[in-house]
N, C-alpha and C. Protein backbone atom coordinates (compact mmCIF):
# COMPACT_ATOMS: atom_id res chain seq x y z
N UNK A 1 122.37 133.63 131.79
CA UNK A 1 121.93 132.96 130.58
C UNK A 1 122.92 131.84 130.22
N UNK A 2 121.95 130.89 130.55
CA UNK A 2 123.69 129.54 129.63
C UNK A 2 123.59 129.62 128.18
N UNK A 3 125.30 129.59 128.54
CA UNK A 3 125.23 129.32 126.65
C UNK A 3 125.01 128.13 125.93
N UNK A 4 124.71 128.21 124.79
CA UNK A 4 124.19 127.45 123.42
C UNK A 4 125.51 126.73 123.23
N UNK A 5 125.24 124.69 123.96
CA UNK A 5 125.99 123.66 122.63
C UNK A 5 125.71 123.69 121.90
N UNK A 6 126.80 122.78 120.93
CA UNK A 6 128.14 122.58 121.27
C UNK A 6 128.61 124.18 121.44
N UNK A 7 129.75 124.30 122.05
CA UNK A 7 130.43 125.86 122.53
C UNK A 7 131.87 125.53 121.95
N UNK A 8 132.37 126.86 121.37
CA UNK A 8 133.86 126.73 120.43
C UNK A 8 134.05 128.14 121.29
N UNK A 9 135.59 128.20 122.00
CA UNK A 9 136.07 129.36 122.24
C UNK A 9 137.73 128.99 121.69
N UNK A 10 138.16 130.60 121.55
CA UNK A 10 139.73 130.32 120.98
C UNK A 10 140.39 131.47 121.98
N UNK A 11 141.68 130.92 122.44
CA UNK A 11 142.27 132.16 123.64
C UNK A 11 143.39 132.03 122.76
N UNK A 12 144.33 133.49 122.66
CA UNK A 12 145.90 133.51 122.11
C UNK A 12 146.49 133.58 123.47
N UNK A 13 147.69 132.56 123.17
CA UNK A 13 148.37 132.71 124.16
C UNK A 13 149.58 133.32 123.91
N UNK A 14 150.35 134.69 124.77
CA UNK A 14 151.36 135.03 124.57
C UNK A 14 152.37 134.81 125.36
N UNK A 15 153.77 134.18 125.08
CA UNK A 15 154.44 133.60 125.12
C UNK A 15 155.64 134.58 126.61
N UNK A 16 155.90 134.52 127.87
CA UNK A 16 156.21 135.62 128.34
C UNK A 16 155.37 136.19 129.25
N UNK A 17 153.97 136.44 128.88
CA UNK A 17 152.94 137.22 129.20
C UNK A 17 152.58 137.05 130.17
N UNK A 18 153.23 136.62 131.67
CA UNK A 18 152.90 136.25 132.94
C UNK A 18 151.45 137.06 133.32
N UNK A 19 151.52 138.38 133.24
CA UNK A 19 150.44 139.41 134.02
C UNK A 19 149.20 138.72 132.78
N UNK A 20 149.06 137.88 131.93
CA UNK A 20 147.59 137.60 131.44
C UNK A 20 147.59 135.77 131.84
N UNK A 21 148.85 135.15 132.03
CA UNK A 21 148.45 133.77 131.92
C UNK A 21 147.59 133.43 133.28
N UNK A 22 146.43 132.92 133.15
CA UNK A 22 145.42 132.33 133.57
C UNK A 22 144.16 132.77 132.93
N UNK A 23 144.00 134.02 132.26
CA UNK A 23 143.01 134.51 131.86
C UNK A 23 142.25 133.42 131.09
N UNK A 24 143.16 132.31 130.06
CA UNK A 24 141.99 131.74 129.21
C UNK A 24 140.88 130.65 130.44
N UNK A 25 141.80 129.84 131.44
CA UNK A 25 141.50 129.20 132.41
C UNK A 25 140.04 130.07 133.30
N UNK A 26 140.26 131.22 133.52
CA UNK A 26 139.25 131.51 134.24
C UNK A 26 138.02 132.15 133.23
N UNK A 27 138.26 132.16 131.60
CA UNK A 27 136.78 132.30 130.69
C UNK A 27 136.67 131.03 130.93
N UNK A 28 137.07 129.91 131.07
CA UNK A 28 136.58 128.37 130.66
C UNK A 28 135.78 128.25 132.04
N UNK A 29 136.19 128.44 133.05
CA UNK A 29 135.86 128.70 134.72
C UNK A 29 134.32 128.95 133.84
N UNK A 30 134.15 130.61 134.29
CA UNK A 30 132.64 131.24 133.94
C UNK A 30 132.27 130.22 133.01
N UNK A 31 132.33 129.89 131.77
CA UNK A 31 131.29 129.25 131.52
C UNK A 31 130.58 128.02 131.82
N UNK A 32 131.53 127.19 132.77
CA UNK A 32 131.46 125.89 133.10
C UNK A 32 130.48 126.30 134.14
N UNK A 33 130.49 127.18 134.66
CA UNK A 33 129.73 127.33 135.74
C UNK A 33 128.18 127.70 135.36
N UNK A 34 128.53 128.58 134.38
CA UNK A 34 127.22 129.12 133.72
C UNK A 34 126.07 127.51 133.10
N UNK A 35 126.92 126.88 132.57
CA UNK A 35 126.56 125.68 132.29
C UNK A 35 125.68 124.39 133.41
N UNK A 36 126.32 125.35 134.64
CA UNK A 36 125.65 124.53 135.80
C UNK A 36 127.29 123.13 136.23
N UNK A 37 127.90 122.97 135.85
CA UNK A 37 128.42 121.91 135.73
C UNK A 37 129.10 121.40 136.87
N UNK A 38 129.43 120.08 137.67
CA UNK A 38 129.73 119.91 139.14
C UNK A 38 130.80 120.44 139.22
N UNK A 39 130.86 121.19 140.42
CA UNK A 39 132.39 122.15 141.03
C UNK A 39 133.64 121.12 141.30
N UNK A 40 133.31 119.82 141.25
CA UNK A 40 134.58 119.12 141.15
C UNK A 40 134.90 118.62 139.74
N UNK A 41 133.92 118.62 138.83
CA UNK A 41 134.55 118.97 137.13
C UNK A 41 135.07 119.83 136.96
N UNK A 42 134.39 121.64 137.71
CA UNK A 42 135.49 122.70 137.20
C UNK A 42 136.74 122.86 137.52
N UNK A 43 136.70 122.02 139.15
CA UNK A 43 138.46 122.40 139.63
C UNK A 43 139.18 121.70 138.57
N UNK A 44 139.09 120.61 138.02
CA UNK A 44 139.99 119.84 137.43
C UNK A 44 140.54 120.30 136.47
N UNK A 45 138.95 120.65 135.17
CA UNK A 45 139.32 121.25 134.32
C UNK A 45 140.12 122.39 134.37
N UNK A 46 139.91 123.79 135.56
CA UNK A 46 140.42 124.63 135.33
C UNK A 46 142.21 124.82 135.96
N UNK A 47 142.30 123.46 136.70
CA UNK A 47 143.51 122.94 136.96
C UNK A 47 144.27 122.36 135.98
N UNK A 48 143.77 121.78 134.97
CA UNK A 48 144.15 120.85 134.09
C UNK A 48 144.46 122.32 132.64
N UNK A 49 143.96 123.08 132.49
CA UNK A 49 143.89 124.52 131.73
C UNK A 49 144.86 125.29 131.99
N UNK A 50 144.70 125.56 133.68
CA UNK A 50 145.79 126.60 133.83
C UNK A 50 146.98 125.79 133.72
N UNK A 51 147.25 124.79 133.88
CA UNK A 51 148.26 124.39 134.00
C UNK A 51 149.35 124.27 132.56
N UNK A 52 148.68 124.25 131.40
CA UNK A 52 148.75 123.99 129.90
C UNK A 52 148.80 125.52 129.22
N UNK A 53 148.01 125.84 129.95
CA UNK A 53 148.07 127.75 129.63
C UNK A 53 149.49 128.02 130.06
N UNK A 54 149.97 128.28 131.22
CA UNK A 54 150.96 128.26 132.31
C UNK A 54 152.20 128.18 130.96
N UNK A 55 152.40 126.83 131.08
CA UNK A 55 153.41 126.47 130.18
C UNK A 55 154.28 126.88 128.73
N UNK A 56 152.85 127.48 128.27
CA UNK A 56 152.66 127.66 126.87
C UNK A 56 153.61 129.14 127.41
N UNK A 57 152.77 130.33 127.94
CA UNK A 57 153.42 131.13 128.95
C UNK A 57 155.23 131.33 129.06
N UNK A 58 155.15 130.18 129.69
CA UNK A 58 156.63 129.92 129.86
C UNK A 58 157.96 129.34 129.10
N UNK A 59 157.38 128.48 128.48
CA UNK A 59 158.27 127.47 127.60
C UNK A 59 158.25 128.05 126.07
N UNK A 60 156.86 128.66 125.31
CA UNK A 60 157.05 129.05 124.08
C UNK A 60 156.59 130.06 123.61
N UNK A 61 156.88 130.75 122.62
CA UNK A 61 156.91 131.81 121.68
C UNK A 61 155.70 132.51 121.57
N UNK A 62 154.54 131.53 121.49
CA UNK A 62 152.88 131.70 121.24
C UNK A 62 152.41 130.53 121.40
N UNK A 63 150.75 130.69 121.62
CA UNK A 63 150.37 129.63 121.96
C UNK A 63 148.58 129.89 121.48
N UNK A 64 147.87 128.99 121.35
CA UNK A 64 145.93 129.03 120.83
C UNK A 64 145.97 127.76 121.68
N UNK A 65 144.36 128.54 122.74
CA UNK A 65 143.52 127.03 123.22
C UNK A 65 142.81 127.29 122.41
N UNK A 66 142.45 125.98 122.28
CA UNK A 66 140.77 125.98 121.79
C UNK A 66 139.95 124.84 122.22
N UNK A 67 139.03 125.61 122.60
CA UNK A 67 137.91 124.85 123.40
C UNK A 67 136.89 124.40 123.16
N UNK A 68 136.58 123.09 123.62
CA UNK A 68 135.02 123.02 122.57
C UNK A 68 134.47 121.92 123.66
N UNK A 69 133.14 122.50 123.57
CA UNK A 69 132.17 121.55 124.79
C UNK A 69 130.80 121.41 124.18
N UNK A 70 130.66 120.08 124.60
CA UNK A 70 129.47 119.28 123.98
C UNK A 70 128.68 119.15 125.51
N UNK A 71 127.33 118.42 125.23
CA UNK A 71 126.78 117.82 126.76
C UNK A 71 127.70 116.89 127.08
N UNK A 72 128.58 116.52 126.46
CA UNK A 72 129.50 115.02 127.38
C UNK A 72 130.71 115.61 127.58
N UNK A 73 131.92 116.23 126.70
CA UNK A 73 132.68 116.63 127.22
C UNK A 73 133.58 117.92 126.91
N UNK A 74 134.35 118.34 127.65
CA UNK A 74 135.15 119.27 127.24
C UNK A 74 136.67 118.96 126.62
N UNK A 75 137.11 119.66 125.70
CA UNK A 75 138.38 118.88 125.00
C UNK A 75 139.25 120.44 124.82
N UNK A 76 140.12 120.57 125.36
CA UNK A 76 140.80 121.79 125.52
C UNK A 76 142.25 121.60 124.89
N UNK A 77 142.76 121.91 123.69
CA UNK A 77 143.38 121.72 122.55
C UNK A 77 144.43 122.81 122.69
N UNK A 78 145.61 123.09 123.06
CA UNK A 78 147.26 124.04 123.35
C UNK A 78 147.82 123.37 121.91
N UNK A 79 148.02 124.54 121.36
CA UNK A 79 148.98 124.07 120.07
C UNK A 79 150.16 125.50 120.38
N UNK A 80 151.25 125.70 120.58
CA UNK A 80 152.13 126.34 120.45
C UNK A 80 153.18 126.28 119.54
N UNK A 81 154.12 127.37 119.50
CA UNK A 81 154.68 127.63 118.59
C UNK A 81 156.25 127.70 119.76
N UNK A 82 157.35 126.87 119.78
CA UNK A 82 158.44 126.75 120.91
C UNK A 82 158.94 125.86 120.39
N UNK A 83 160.26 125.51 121.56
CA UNK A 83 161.04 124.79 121.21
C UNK A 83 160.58 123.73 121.26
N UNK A 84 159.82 123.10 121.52
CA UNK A 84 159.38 121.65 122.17
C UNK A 84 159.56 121.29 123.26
N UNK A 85 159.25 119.77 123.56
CA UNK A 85 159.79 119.09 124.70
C UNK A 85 161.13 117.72 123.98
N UNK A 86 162.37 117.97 124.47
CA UNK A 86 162.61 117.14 123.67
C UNK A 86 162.51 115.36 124.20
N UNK A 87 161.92 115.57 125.49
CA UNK A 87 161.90 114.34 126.13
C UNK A 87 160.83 113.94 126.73
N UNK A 88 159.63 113.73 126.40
CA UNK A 88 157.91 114.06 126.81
C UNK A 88 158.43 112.81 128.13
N UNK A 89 158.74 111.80 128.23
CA UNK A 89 158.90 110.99 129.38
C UNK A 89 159.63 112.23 130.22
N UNK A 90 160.63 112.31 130.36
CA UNK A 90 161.18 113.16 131.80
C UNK A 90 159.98 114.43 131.99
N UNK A 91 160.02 114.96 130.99
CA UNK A 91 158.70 115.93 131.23
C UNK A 91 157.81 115.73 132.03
N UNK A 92 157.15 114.01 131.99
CA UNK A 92 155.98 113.79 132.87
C UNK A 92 156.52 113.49 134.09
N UNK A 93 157.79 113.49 134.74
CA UNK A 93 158.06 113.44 135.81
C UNK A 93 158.03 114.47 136.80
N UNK A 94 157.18 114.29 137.56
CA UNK A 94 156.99 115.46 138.80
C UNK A 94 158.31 115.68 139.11
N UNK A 95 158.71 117.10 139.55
CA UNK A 95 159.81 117.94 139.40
C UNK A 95 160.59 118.49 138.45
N UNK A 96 160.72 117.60 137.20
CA UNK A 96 160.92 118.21 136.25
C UNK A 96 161.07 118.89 135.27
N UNK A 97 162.25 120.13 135.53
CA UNK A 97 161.91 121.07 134.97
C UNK A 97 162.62 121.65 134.18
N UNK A 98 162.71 122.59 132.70
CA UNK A 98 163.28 122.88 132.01
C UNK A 98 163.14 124.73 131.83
N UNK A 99 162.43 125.29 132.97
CA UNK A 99 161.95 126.17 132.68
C UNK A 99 163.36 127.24 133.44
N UNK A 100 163.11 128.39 133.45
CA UNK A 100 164.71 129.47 133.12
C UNK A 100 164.52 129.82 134.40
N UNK A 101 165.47 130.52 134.96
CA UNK A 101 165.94 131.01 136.55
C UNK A 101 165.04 132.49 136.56
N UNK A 102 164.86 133.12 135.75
CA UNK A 102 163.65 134.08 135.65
C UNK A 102 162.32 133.41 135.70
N UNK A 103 161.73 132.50 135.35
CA UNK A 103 160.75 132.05 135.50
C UNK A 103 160.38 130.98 136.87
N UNK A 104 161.06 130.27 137.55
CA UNK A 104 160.98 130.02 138.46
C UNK A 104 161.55 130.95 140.29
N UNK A 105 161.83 131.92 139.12
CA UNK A 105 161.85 133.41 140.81
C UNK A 105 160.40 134.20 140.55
N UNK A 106 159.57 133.97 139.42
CA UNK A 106 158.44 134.20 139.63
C UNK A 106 157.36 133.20 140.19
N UNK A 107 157.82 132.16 140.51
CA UNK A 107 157.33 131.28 141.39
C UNK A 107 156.37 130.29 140.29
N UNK A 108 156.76 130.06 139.10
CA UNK A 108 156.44 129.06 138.46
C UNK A 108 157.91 127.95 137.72
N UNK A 109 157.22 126.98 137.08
CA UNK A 109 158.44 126.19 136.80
C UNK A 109 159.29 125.13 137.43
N UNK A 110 158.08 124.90 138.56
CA UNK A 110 158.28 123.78 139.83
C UNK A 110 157.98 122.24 138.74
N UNK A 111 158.04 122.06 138.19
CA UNK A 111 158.07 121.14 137.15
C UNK A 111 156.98 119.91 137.53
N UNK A 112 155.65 120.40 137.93
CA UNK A 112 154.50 119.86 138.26
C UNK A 112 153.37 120.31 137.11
N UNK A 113 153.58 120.56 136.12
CA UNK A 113 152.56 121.32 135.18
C UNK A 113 152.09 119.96 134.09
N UNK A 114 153.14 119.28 133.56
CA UNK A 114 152.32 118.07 132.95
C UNK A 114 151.67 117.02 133.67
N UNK A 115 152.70 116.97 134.82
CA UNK A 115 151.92 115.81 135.95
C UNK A 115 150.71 116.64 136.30
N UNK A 116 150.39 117.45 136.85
CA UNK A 116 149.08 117.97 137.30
C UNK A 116 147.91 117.98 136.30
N UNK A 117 148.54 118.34 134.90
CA UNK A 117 147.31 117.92 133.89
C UNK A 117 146.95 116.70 133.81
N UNK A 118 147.81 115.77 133.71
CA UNK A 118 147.15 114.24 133.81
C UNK A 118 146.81 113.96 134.83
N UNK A 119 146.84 114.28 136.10
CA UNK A 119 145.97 113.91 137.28
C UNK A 119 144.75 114.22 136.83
N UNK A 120 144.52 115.58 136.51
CA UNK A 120 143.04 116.31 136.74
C UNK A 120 142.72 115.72 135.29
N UNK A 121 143.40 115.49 133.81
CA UNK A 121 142.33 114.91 133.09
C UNK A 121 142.22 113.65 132.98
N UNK A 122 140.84 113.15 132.02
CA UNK A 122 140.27 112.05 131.78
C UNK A 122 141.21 111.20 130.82
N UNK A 123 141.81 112.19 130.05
CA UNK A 123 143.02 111.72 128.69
C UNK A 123 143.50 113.13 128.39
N UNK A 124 144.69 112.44 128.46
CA UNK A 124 145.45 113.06 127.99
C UNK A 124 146.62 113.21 126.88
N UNK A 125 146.76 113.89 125.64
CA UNK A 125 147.10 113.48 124.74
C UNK A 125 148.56 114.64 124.25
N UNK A 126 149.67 114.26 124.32
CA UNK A 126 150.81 114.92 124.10
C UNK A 126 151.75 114.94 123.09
N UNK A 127 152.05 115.46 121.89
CA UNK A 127 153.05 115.63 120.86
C UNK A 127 153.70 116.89 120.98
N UNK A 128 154.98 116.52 120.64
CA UNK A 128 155.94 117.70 120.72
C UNK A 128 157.00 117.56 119.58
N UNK A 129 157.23 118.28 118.66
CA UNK A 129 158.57 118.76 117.48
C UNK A 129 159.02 119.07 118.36
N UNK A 130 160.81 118.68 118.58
CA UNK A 130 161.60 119.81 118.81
C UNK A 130 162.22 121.10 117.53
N UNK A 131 161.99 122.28 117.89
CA UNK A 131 162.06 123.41 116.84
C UNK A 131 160.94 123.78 116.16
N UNK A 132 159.41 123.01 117.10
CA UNK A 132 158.54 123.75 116.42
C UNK A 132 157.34 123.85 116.91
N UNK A 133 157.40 122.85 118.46
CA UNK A 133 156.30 123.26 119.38
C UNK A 133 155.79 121.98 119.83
N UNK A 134 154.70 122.12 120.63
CA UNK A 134 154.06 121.51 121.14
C UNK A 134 152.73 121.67 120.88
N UNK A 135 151.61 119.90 120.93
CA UNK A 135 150.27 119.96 120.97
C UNK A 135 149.71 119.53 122.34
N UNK A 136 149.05 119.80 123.12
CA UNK A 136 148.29 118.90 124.15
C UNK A 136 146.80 119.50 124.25
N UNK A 137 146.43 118.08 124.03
CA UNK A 137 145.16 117.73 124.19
C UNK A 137 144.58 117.18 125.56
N UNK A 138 143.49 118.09 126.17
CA UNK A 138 143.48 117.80 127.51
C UNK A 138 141.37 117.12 127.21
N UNK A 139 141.01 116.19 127.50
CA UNK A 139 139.73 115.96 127.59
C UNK A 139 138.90 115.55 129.10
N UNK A 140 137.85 116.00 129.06
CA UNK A 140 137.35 115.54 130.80
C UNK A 140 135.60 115.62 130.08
N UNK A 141 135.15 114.38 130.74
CA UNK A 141 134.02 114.39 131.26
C UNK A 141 132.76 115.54 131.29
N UNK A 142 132.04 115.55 131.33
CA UNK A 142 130.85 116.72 131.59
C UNK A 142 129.67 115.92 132.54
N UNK A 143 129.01 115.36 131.48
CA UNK A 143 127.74 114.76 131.75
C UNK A 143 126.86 115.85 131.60
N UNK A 144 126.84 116.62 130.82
CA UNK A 144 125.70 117.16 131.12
C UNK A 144 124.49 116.78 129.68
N UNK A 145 122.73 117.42 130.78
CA UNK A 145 121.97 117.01 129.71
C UNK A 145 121.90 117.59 128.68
């Protein structure tokens, strides 16, 4: 059964919570699919998701997507609660990484997580407080009727 646009979903993200981070990425998966939508929109999106999920994960305290899809596009909204980024330029540099020696022996924290979201999205939109978190706004395309 596809679901009924516009579509609003909200995932908590917990901060730490390695054994759940991807979960919000793969509800956004199912429904994109349910939706019918081209399999090279979902990789992106759900590349461009996990990757923002991931982070939130790693870098802060707590974290809410929220998702919302129209027939044109999807706009996937990370507001966390962390230290920030205090340098959003080095951030977007592939390799760059700020993430802890526990978190990169779990094999994340290769400092490809903002660059990989702006590959895979259409826009991409980034604010960060230091001492009080981060927003990113990830948007892509749909087309659908």
């Amino acid at each position: 059964m596809k679901p009924e646009l516009p579509l609003h979903l909200e995932f908590n993200i917990e901060g730490g919570n390695f054994t759940r981070a991807g979960f919000a990425s793969s509800e956004i998966k199912k429904v994109l699919k349910q939706l019918d939508v081209d399999m090279a929109i979902i990789k992106r999106t759900v590349v461009a998701s996990y990757e923002a999920e991931v982070n939130v994960v790693a870098h802060a305290y707590s974290g809410t997507m929220y998702v919302d899809i129209d027939g044109q596009t999807i706009r996937i909204a990370l507001v966390d609660e962390g230290p920030g980024i205090p340098d959003i330029e080095a951030a977007m540099r592939e390799g760059f990484s700020t993430a802890s020696v526990s978190v990169r022996e779990m094999g994340f924290g290769a400092g490809m997580g903002l660059p990989n979201i702006k590959k895979n999205a259409d826009q991409l939109d980034l604010s960060s407080e230091v001492g009080k978190g981060t927003q990113v706004v990830i948007t892509l395309g749909l087309g659908l009727k």
